[in-house]
N, C-alpha and C. Protein backbone atom coordinates (compact mmCIF):
# COMPACT_ATOMS: atom_id res chain seq x y z
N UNK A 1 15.37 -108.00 127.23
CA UNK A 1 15.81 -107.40 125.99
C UNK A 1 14.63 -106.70 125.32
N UNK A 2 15.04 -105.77 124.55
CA UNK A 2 14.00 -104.73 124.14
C UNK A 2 13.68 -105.38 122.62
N UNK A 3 12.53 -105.42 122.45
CA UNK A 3 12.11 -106.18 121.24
C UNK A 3 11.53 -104.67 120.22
N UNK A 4 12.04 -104.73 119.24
CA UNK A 4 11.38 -104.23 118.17
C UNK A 4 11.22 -104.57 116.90
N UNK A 5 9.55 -104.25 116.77
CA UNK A 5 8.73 -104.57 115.87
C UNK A 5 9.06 -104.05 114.30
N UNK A 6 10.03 -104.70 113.39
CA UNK A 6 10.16 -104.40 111.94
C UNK A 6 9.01 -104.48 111.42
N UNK A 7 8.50 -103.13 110.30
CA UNK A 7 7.46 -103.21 109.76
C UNK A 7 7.75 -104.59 108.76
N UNK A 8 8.33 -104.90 108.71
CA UNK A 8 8.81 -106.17 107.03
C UNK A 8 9.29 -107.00 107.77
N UNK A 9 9.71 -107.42 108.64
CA UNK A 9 9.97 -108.41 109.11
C UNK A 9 9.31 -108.81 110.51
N UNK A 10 8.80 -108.18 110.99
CA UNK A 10 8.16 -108.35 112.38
C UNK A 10 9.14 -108.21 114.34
N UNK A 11 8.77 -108.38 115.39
CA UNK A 11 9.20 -108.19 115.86
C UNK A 11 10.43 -108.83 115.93
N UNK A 12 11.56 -108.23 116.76
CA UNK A 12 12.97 -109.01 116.20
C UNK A 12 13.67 -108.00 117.48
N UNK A 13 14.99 -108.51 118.31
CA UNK A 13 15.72 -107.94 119.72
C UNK A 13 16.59 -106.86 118.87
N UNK A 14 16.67 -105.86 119.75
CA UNK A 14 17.01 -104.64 119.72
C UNK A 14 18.46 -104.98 119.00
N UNK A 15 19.58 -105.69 119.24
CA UNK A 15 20.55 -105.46 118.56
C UNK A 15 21.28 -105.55 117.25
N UNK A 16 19.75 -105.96 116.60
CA UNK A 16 19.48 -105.94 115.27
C UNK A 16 19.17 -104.87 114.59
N UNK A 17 18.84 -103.67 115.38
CA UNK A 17 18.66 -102.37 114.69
C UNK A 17 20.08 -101.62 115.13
N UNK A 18 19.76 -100.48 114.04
CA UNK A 18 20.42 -99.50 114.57
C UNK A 18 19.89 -97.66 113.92
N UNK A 19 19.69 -96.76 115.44
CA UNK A 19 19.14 -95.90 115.16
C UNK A 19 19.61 -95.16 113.70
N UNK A 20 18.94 -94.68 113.33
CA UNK A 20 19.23 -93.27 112.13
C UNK A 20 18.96 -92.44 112.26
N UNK A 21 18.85 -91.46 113.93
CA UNK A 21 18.55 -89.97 114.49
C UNK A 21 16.93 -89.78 113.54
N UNK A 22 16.21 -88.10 113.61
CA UNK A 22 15.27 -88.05 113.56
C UNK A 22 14.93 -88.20 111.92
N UNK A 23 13.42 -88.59 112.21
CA UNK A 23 11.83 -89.02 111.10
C UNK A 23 11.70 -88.01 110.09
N UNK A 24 11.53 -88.35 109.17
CA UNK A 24 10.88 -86.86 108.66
C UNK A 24 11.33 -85.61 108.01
N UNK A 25 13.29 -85.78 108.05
CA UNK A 25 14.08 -84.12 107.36
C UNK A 25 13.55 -84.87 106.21
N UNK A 26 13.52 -83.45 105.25
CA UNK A 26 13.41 -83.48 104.09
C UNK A 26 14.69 -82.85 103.84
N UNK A 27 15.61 -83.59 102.50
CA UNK A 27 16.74 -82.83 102.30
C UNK A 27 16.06 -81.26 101.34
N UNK A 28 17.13 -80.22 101.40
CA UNK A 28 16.93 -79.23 100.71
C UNK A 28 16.80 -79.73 98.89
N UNK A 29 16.18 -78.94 98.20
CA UNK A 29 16.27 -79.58 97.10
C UNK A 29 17.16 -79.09 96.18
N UNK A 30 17.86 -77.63 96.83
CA UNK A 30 19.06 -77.17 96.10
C UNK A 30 20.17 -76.90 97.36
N UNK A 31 20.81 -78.05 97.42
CA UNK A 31 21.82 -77.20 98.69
C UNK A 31 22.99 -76.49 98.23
N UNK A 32 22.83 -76.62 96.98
CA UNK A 32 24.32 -75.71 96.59
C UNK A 32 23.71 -74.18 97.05
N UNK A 33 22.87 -73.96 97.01
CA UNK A 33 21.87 -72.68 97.38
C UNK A 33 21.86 -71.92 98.53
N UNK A 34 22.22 -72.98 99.60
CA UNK A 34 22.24 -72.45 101.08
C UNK A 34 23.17 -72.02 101.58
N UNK A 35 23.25 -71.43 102.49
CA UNK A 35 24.18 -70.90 102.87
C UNK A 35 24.63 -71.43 103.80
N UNK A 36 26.19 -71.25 104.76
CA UNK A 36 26.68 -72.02 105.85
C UNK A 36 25.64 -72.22 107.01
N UNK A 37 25.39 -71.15 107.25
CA UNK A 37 24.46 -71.41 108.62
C UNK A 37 23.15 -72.21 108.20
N UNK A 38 22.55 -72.36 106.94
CA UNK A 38 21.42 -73.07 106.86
C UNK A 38 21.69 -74.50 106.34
N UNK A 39 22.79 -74.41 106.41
CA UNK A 39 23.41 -75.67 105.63
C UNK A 39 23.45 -76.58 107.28
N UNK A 40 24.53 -76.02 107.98
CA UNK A 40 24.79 -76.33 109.53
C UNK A 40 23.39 -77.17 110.21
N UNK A 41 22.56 -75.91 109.81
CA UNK A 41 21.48 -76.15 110.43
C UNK A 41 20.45 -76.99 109.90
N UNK A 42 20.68 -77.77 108.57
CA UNK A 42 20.28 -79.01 108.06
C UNK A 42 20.44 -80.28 108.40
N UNK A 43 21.95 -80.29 108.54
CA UNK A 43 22.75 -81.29 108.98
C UNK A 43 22.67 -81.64 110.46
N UNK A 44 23.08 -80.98 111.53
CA UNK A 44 23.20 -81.00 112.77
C UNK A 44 21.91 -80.41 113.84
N UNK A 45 21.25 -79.56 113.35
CA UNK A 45 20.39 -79.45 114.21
C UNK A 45 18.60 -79.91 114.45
N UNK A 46 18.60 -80.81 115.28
CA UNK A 46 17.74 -81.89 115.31
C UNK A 46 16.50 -81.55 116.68
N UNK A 47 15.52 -81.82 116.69
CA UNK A 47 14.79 -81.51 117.70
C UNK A 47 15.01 -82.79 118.83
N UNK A 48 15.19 -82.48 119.51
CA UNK A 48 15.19 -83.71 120.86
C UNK A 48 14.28 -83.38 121.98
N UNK A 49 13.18 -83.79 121.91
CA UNK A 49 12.01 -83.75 122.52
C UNK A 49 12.13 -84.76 123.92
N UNK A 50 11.41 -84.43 125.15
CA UNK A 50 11.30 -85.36 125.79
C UNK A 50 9.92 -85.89 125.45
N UNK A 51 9.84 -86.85 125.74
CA UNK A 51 8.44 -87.94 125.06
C UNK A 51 8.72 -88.53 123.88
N UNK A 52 7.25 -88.02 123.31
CA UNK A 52 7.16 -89.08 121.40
C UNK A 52 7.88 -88.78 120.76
N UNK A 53 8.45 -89.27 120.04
CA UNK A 53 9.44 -88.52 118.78
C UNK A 53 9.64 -89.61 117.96
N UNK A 54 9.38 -88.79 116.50
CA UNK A 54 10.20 -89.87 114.97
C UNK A 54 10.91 -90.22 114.65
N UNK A 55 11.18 -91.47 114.51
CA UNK A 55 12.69 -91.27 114.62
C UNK A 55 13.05 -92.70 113.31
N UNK A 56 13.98 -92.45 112.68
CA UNK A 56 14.46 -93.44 111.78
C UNK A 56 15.52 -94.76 112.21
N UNK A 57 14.87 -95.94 112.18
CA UNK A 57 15.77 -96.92 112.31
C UNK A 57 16.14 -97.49 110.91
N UNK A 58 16.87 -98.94 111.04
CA UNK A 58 17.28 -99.47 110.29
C UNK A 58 17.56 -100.90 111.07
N UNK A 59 16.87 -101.93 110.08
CA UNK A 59 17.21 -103.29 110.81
C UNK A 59 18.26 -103.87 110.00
N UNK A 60 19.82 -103.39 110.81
CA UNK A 60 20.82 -103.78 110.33
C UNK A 60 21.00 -105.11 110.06
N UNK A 61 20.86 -105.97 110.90
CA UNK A 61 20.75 -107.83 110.83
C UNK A 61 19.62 -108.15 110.47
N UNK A 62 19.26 -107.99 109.52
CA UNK A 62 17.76 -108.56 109.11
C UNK A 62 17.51 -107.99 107.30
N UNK A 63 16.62 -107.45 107.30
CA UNK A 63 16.30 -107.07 106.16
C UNK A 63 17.33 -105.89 105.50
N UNK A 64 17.31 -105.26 106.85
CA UNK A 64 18.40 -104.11 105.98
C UNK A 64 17.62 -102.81 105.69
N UNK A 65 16.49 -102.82 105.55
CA UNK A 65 15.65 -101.87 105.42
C UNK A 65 15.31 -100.62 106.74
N UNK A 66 15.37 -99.62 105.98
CA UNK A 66 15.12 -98.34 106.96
C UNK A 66 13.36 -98.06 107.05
N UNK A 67 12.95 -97.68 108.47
CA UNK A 67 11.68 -97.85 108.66
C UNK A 67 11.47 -96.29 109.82
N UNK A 68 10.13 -96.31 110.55
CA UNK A 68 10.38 -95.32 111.00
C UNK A 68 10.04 -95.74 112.25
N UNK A 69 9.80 -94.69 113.80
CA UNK A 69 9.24 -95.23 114.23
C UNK A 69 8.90 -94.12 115.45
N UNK A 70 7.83 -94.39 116.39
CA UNK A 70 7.16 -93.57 116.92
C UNK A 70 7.79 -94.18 118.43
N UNK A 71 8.80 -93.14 119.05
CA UNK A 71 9.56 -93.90 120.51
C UNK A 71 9.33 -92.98 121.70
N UNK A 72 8.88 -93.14 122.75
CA UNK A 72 8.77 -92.60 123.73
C UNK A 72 10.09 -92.33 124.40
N UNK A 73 10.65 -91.13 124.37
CA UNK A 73 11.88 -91.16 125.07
C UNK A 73 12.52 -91.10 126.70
N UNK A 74 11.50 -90.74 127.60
CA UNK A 74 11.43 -90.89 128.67
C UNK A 74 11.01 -92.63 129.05
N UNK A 75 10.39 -93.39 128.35
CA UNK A 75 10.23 -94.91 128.82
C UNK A 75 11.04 -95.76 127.73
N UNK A 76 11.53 -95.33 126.91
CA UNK A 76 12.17 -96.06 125.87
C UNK A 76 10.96 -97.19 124.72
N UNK A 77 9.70 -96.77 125.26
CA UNK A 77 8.65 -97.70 124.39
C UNK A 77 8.72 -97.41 123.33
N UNK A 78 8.65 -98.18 122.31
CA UNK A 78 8.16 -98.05 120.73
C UNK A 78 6.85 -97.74 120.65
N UNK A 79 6.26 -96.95 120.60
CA UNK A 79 4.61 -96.69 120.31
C UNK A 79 3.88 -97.46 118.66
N UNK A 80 5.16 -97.42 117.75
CA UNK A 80 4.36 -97.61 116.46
C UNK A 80 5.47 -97.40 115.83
N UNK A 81 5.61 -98.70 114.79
CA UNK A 81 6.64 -98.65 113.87
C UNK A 81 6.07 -98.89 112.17
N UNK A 82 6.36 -97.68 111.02
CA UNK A 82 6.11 -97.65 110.43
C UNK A 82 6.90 -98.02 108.97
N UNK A 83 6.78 -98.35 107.79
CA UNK A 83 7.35 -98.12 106.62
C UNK A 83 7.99 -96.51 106.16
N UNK A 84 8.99 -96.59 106.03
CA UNK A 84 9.63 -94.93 105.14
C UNK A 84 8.40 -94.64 104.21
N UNK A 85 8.16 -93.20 104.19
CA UNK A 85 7.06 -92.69 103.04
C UNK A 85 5.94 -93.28 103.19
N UNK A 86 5.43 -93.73 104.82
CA UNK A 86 3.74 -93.98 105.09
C UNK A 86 4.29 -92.25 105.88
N UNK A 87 3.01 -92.19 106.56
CA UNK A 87 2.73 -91.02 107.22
C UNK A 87 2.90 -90.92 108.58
N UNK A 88 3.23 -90.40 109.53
CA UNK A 88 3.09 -90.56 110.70
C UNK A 88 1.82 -90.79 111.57
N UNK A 89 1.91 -91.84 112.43
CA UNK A 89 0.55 -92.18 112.79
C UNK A 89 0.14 -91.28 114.03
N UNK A 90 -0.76 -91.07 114.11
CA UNK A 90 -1.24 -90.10 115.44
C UNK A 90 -0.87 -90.62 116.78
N UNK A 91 -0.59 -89.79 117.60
CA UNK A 91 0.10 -90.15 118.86
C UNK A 91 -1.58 -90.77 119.55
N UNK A 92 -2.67 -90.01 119.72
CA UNK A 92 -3.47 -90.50 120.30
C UNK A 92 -4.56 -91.45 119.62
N UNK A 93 -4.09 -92.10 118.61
CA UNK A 93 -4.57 -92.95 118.09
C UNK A 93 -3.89 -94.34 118.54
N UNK A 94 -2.55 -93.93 118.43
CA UNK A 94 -1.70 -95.65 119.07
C UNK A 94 -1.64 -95.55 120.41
N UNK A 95 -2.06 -95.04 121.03
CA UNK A 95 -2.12 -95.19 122.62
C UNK A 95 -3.48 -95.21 123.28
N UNK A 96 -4.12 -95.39 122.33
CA UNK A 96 -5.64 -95.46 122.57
C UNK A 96 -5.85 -97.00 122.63
């Protein structure tokens, strides 16, 4: 079983989370403003990288709290799991 590491609660089995797609959108700060296609393209269009990527969980059975986290998508590793509103940690810093 795949263990992941809650920043607030510590490590804890995978079926206690549940993803929240990618790290990092910032919502628009006026969306009445946008238009369909940039609106579309707020909502639905997401980068899907092969490798590292940010990505937002949530430890549904546990704290409840949304966190972030740094996942290798070709090995499924967690590289680094962070608090919402820390910064993203450098890829070649946690694999160092």
């Amino acid at each position: 079983m795949l263990l992941i590491a809650c920043p607030y609660c510590g490590p804890r089995p995978e079926i206690e989370f549940s993803h929240g797609g990618e790290a990092h959108i910032a919502r628009p700060e006026r969306p009445d403003d946008l238009g369909v296609e940039d609106w579309t393209e707020f909502l639905y269009m997401r980068a899907n990288p092969k490798g590292v990527h940010a990505e937002r969980w949530r430890h549904l059975h546990g704290c409840a709290r949304f966190f972030n986290a740094l996942r290798d998508t070709t090995t499924d590793q967690f590289l680094a799991t962070y608090k919402t509103g820390e910064p993203r940690p450098d890829v070649n810093t946690v694999r160092a």
